[in-house]
PDB file of N, CA and C in Angstrom:
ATOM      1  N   UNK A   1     -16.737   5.797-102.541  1.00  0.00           N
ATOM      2  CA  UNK A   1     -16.108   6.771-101.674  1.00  0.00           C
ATOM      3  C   UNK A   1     -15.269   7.731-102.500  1.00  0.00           C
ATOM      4  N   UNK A   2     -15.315   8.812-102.389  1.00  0.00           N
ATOM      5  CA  UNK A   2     -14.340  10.050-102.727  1.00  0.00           C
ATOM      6  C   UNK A   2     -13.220  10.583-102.004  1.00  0.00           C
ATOM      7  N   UNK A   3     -12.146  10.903-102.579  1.00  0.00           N
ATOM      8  CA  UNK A   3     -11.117  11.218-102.022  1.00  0.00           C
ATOM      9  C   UNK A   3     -11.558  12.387-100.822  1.00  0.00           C
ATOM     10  N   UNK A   4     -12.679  12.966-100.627  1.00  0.00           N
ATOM     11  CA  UNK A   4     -12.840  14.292 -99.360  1.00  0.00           C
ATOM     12  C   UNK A   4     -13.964  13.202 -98.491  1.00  0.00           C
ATOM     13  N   UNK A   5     -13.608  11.795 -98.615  1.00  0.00           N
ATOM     14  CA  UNK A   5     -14.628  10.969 -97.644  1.00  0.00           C
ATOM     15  C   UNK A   5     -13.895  10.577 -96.360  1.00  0.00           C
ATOM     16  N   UNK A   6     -13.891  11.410 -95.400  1.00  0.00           N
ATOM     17  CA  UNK A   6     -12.744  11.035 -94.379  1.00  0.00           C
ATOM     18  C   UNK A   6     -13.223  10.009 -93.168  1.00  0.00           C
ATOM     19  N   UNK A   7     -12.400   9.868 -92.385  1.00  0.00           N
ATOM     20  CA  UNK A   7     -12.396   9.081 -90.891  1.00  0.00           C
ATOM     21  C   UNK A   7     -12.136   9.673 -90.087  1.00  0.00           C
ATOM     22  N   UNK A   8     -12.509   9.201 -88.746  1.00  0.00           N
ATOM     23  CA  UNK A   8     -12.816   9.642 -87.513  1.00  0.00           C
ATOM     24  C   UNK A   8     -11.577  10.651 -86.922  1.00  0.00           C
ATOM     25  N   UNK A   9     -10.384  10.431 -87.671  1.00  0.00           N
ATOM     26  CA  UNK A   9      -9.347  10.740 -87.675  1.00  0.00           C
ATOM     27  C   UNK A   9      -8.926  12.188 -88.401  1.00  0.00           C
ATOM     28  N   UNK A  10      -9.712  12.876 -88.780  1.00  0.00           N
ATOM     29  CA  UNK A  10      -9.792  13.403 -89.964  1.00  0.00           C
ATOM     30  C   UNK A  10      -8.667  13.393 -90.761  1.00  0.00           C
ATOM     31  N   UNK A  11      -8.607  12.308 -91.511  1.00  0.00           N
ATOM     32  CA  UNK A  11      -7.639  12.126 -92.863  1.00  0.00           C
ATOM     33  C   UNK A  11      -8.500  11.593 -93.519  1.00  0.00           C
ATOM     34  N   UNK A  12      -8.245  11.145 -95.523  1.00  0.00           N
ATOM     35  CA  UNK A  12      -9.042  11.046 -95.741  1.00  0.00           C
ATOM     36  C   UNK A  12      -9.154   9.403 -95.771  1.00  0.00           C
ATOM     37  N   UNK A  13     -10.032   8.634 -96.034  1.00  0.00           N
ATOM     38  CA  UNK A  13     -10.540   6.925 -95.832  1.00  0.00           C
ATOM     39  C   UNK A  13      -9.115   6.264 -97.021  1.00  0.00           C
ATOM     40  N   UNK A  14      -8.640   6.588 -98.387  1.00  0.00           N
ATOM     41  CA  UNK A  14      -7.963   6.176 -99.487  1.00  0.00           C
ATOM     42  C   UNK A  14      -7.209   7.623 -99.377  1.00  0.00           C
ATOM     43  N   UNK A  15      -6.121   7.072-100.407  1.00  0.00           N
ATOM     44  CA  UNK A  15      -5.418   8.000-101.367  1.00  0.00           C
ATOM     45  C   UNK A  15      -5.861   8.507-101.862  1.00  0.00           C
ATOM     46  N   UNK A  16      -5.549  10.033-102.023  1.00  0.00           N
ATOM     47  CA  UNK A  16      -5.935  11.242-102.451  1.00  0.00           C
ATOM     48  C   UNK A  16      -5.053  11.655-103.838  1.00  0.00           C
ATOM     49  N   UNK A  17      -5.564  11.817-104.923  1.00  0.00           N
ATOM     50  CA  UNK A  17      -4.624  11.727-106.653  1.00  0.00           C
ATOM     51  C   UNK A  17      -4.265  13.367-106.937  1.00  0.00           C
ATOM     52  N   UNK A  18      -3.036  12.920-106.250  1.00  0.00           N
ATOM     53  CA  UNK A  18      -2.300  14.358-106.326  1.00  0.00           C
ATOM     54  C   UNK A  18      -2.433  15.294-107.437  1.00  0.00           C
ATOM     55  N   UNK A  19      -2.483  14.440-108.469  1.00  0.00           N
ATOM     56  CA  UNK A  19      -2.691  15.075-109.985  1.00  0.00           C
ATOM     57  C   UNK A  19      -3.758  16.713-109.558  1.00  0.00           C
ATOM     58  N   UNK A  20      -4.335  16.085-108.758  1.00  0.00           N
ATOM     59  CA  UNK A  20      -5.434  16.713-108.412  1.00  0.00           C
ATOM     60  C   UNK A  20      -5.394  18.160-107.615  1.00  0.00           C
ATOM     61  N   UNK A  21      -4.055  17.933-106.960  1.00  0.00           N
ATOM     62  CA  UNK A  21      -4.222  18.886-105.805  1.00  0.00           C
ATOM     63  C   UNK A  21      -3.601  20.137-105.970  1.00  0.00           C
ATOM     64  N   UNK A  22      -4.050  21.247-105.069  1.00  0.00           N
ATOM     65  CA  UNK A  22      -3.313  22.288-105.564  1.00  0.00           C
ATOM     66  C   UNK A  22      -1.712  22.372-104.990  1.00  0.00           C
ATOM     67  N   UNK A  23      -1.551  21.622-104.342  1.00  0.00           N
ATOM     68  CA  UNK A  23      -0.510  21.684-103.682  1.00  0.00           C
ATOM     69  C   UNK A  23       0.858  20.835-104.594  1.00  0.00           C
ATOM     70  N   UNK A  24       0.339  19.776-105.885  1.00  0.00           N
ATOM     71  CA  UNK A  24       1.394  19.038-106.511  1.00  0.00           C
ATOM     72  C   UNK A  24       2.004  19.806-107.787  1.00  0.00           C
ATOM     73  N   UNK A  25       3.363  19.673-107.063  1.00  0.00           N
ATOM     74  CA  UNK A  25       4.332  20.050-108.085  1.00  0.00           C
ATOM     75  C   UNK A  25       4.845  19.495-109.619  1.00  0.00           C
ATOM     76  N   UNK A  26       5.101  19.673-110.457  1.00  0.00           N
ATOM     77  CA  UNK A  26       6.399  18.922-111.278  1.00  0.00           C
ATOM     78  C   UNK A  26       7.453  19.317-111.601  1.00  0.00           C
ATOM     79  N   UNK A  27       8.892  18.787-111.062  1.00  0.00           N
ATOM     80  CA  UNK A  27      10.113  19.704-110.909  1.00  0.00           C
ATOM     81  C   UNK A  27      10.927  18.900-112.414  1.00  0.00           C
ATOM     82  N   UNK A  28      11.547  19.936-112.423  1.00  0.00           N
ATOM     83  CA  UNK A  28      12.930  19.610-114.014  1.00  0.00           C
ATOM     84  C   UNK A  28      13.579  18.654-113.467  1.00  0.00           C
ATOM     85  N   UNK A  29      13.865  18.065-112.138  1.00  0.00           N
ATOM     86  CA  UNK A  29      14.679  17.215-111.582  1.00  0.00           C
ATOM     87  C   UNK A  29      14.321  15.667-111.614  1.00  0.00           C
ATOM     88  N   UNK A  30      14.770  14.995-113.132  1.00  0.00           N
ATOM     89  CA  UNK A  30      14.467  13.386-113.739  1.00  0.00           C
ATOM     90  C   UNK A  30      14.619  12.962-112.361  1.00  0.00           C
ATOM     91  N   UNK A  31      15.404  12.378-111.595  1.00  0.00           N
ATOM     92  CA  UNK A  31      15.367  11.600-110.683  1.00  0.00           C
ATOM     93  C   UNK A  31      14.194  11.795-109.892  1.00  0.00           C
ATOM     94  N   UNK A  32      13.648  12.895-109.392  1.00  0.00           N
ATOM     95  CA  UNK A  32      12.604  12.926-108.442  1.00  0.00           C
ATOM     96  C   UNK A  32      11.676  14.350-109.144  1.00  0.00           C
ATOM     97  N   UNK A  33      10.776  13.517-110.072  1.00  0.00           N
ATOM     98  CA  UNK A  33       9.454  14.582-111.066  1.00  0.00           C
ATOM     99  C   UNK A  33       9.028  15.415-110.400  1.00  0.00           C
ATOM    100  N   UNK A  34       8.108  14.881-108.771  1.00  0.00           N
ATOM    101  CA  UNK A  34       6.996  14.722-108.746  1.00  0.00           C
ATOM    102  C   UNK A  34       7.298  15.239-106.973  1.00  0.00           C
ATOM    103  N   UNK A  35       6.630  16.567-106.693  1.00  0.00           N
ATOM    104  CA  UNK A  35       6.877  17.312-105.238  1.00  0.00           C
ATOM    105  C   UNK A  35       5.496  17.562-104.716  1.00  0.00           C
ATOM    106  N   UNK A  36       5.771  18.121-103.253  1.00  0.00           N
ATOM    107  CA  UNK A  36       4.451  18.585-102.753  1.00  0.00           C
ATOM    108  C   UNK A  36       5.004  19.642-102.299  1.00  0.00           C
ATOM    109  N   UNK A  37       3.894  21.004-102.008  1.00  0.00           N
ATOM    110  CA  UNK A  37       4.161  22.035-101.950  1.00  0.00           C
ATOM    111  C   UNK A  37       3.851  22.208-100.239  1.00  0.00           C
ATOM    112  N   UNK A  38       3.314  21.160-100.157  1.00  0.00           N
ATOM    113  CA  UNK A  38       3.238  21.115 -98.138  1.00  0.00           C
ATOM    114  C   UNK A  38       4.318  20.719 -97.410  1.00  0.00           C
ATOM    115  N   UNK A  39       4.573  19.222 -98.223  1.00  0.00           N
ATOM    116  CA  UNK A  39       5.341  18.550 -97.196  1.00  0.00           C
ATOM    117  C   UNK A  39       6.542  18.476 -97.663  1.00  0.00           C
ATOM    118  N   UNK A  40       7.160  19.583 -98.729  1.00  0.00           N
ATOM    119  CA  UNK A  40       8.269  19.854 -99.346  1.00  0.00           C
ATOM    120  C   UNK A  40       9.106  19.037 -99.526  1.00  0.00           C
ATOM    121  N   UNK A  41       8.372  17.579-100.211  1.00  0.00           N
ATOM    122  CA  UNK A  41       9.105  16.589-100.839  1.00  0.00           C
ATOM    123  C   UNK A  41       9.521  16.431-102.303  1.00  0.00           C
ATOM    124  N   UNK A  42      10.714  16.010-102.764  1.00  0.00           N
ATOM    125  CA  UNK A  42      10.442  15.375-103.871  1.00  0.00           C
ATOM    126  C   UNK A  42      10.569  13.816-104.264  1.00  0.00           C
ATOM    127  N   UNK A  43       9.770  13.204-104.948  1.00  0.00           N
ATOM    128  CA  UNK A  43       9.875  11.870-104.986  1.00  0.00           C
ATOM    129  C   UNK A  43       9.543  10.863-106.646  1.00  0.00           C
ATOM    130  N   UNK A  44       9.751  10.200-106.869  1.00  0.00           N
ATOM    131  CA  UNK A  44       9.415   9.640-108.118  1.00  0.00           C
ATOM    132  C   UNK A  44       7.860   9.263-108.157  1.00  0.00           C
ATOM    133  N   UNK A  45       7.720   8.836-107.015  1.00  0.00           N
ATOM    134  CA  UNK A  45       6.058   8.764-106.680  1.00  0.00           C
ATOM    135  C   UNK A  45       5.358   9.484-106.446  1.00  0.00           C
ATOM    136  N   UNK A  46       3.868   9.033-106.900  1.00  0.00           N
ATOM    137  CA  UNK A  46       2.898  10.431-106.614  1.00  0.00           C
ATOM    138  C   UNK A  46       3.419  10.787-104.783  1.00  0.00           C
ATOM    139  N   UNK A  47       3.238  12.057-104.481  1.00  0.00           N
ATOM    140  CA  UNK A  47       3.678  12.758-102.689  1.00  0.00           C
ATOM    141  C   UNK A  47       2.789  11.668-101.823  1.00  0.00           C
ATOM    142  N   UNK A  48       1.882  11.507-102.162  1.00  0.00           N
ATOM    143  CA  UNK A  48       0.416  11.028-101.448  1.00  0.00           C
ATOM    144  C   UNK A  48       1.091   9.566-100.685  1.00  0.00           C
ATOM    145  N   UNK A  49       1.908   8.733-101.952  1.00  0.00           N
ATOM    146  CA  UNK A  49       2.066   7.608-101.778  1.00  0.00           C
ATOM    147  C   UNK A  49       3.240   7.777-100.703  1.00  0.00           C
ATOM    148  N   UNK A  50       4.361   8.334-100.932  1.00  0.00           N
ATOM    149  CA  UNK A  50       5.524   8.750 -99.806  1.00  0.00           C
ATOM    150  C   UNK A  50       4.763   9.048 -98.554  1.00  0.00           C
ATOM    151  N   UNK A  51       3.853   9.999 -98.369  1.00  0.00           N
ATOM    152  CA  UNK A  51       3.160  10.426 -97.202  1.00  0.00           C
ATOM    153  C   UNK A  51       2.683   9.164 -96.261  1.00  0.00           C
ATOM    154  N   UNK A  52       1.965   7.892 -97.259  1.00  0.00           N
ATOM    155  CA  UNK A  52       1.368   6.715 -96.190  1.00  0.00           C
ATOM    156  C   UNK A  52       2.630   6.048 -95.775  1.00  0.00           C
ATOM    157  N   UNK A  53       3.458   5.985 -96.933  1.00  0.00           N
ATOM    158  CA  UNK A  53       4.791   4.914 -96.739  1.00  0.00           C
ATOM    159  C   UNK A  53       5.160   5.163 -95.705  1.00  0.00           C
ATOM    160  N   UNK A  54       5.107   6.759 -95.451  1.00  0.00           N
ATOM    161  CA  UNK A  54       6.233   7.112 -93.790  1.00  0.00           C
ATOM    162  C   UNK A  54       5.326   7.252 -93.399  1.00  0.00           C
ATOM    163  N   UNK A  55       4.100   7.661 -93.005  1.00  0.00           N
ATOM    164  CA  UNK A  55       3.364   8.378 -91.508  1.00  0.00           C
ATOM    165  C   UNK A  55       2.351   6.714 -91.486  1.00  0.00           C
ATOM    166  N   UNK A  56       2.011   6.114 -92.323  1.00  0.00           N
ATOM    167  CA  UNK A  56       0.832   5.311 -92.287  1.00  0.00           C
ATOM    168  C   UNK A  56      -0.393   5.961 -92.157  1.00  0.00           C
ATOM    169  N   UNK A  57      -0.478   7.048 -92.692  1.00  0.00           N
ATOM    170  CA  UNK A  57      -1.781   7.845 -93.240  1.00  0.00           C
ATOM    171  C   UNK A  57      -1.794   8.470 -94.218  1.00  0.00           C
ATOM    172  N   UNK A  58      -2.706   8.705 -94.764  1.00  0.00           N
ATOM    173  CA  UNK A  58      -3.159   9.272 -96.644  1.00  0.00           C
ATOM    174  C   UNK A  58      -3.055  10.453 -95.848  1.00  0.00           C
ATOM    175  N   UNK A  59      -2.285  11.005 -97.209  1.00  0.00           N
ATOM    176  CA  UNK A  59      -2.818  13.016 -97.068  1.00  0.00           C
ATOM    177  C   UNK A  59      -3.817  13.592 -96.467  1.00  0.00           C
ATOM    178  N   UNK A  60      -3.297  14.182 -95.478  1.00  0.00           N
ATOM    179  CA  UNK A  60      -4.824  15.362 -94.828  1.00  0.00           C
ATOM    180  C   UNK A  60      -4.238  16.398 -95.408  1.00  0.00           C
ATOM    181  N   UNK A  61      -3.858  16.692 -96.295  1.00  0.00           N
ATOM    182  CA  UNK A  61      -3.293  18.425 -96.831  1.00  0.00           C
ATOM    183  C   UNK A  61      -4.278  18.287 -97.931  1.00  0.00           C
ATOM    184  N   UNK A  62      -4.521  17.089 -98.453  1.00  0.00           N
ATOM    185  CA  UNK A  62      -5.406  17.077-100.216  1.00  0.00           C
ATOM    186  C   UNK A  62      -6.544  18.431-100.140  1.00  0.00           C
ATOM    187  N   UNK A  63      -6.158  18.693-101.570  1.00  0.00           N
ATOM    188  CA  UNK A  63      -7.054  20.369-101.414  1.00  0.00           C
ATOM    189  C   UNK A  63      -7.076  20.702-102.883  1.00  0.00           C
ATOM    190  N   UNK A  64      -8.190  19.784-103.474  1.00  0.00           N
ATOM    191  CA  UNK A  64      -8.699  20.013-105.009  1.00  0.00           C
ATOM    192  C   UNK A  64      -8.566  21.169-105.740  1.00  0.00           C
ATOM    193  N   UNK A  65      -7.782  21.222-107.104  1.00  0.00           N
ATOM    194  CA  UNK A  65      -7.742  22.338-107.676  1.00  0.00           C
ATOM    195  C   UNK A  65      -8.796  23.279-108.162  1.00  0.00           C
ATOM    196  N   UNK A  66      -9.193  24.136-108.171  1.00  0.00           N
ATOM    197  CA  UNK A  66     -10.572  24.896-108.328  1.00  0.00           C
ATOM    198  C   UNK A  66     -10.681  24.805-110.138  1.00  0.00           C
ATOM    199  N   UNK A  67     -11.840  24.621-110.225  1.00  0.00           N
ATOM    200  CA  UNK A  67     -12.054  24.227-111.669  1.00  0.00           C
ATOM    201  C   UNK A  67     -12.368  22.759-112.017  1.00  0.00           C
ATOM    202  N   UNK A  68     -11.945  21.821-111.204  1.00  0.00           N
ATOM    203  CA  UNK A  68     -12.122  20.193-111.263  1.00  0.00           C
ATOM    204  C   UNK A  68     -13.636  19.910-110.578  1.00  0.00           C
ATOM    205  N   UNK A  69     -13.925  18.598-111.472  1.00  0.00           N
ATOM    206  CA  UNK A  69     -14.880  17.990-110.848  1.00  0.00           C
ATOM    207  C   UNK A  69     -14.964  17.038-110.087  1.00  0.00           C
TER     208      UNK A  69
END
Protein backbone atom coordinates (compact mmCIF):
# COMPACT_ATOMS: atom_id res chain seq x y z
CA UNK A 1 0.00 0.00 0.00
CA UNK A 2 1.11 3.64 -0.69
CA UNK A 3 0.70 6.54 1.23
CA UNK A 4 -2.23 8.04 -1.71
CA UNK A 5 -4.00 4.37 -0.95
CA UNK A 6 -7.06 5.67 0.84
CA UNK A 7 -10.42 4.44 2.65
CA UNK A 8 -13.84 4.75 2.33
CA UNK A 9 -13.37 7.71 4.40
CA UNK A 10 -11.23 9.49 2.20
CA UNK A 11 -8.08 9.67 4.38
CA UNK A 12 -5.33 7.87 3.62
CA UNK A 13 -5.24 3.68 4.91
CA UNK A 14 -1.32 4.51 7.03
CA UNK A 15 0.74 7.44 7.75
CA UNK A 16 1.65 9.67 5.27
CA UNK A 17 5.95 10.71 5.59
CA UNK A 18 5.77 14.22 5.87
CA UNK A 19 9.34 14.43 4.75
CA UNK A 20 7.44 14.13 1.76
CA UNK A 21 4.89 16.68 1.67
CA UNK A 22 4.63 19.95 0.37
CA UNK A 23 3.06 21.22 3.14
CA UNK A 24 6.16 20.17 5.95
CA UNK A 25 7.99 22.69 7.51
CA UNK A 26 11.42 22.93 9.49
CA UNK A 27 11.40 25.81 12.00
CA UNK A 28 14.78 27.33 13.96
CA UNK A 29 12.63 26.55 17.04
CA UNK A 30 14.89 23.30 18.96
CA UNK A 31 12.00 22.52 21.06
CA UNK A 32 9.45 21.99 18.31
CA UNK A 33 11.67 21.32 14.55
CA UNK A 34 9.11 20.03 12.76
CA UNK A 35 5.52 22.14 11.46
CA UNK A 36 2.76 21.78 9.03
CA UNK A 37 1.81 24.38 6.81
CA UNK A 38 -2.04 23.22 7.02
CA UNK A 39 -2.67 22.47 10.33
CA UNK A 40 -0.28 25.20 11.64
CA UNK A 41 1.40 23.06 14.11
CA UNK A 42 4.60 22.79 15.59
CA UNK A 43 5.77 19.62 17.14
CA UNK A 44 8.92 17.46 17.80
CA UNK A 45 7.17 14.79 15.82
CA UNK A 46 6.73 14.21 12.32
CA UNK A 47 2.82 16.67 11.94
CA UNK A 48 1.32 13.36 10.53
CA UNK A 49 1.93 11.62 13.86
CA UNK A 50 0.29 14.68 16.11
CA UNK A 51 -2.60 14.68 13.50
CA UNK A 52 -3.66 10.68 14.42
CA UNK A 53 -2.70 11.29 18.16
CA UNK A 54 -5.56 14.01 18.28
CA UNK A 55 -8.17 13.36 15.48
CA UNK A 56 -7.55 9.37 15.25
CA UNK A 57 -6.96 9.78 11.56
CA UNK A 58 -3.76 9.97 9.25
CA UNK A 59 -3.44 13.15 7.22
CA UNK A 60 -5.96 13.88 4.45
CA UNK A 61 -3.92 17.18 3.61
CA UNK A 62 -0.72 14.72 2.40
CA UNK A 63 0.19 16.31 -1.01
CA UNK A 64 3.60 14.91 -2.46
CA UNK A 65 6.27 17.25 -3.38
CA UNK A 66 6.54 17.56 -7.23
CA UNK A 67 9.73 16.02 -8.35
CA UNK A 68 9.46 12.78 -5.93
CA UNK A 69 8.85 9.37 -6.74
Amino acid sequence: MSAETRDPNNFPSRTPDCLKCTYFKVTWDLAFPRSCGIFGIKCRNLPSVEVYKNTGCHCPSFQQKKGLK
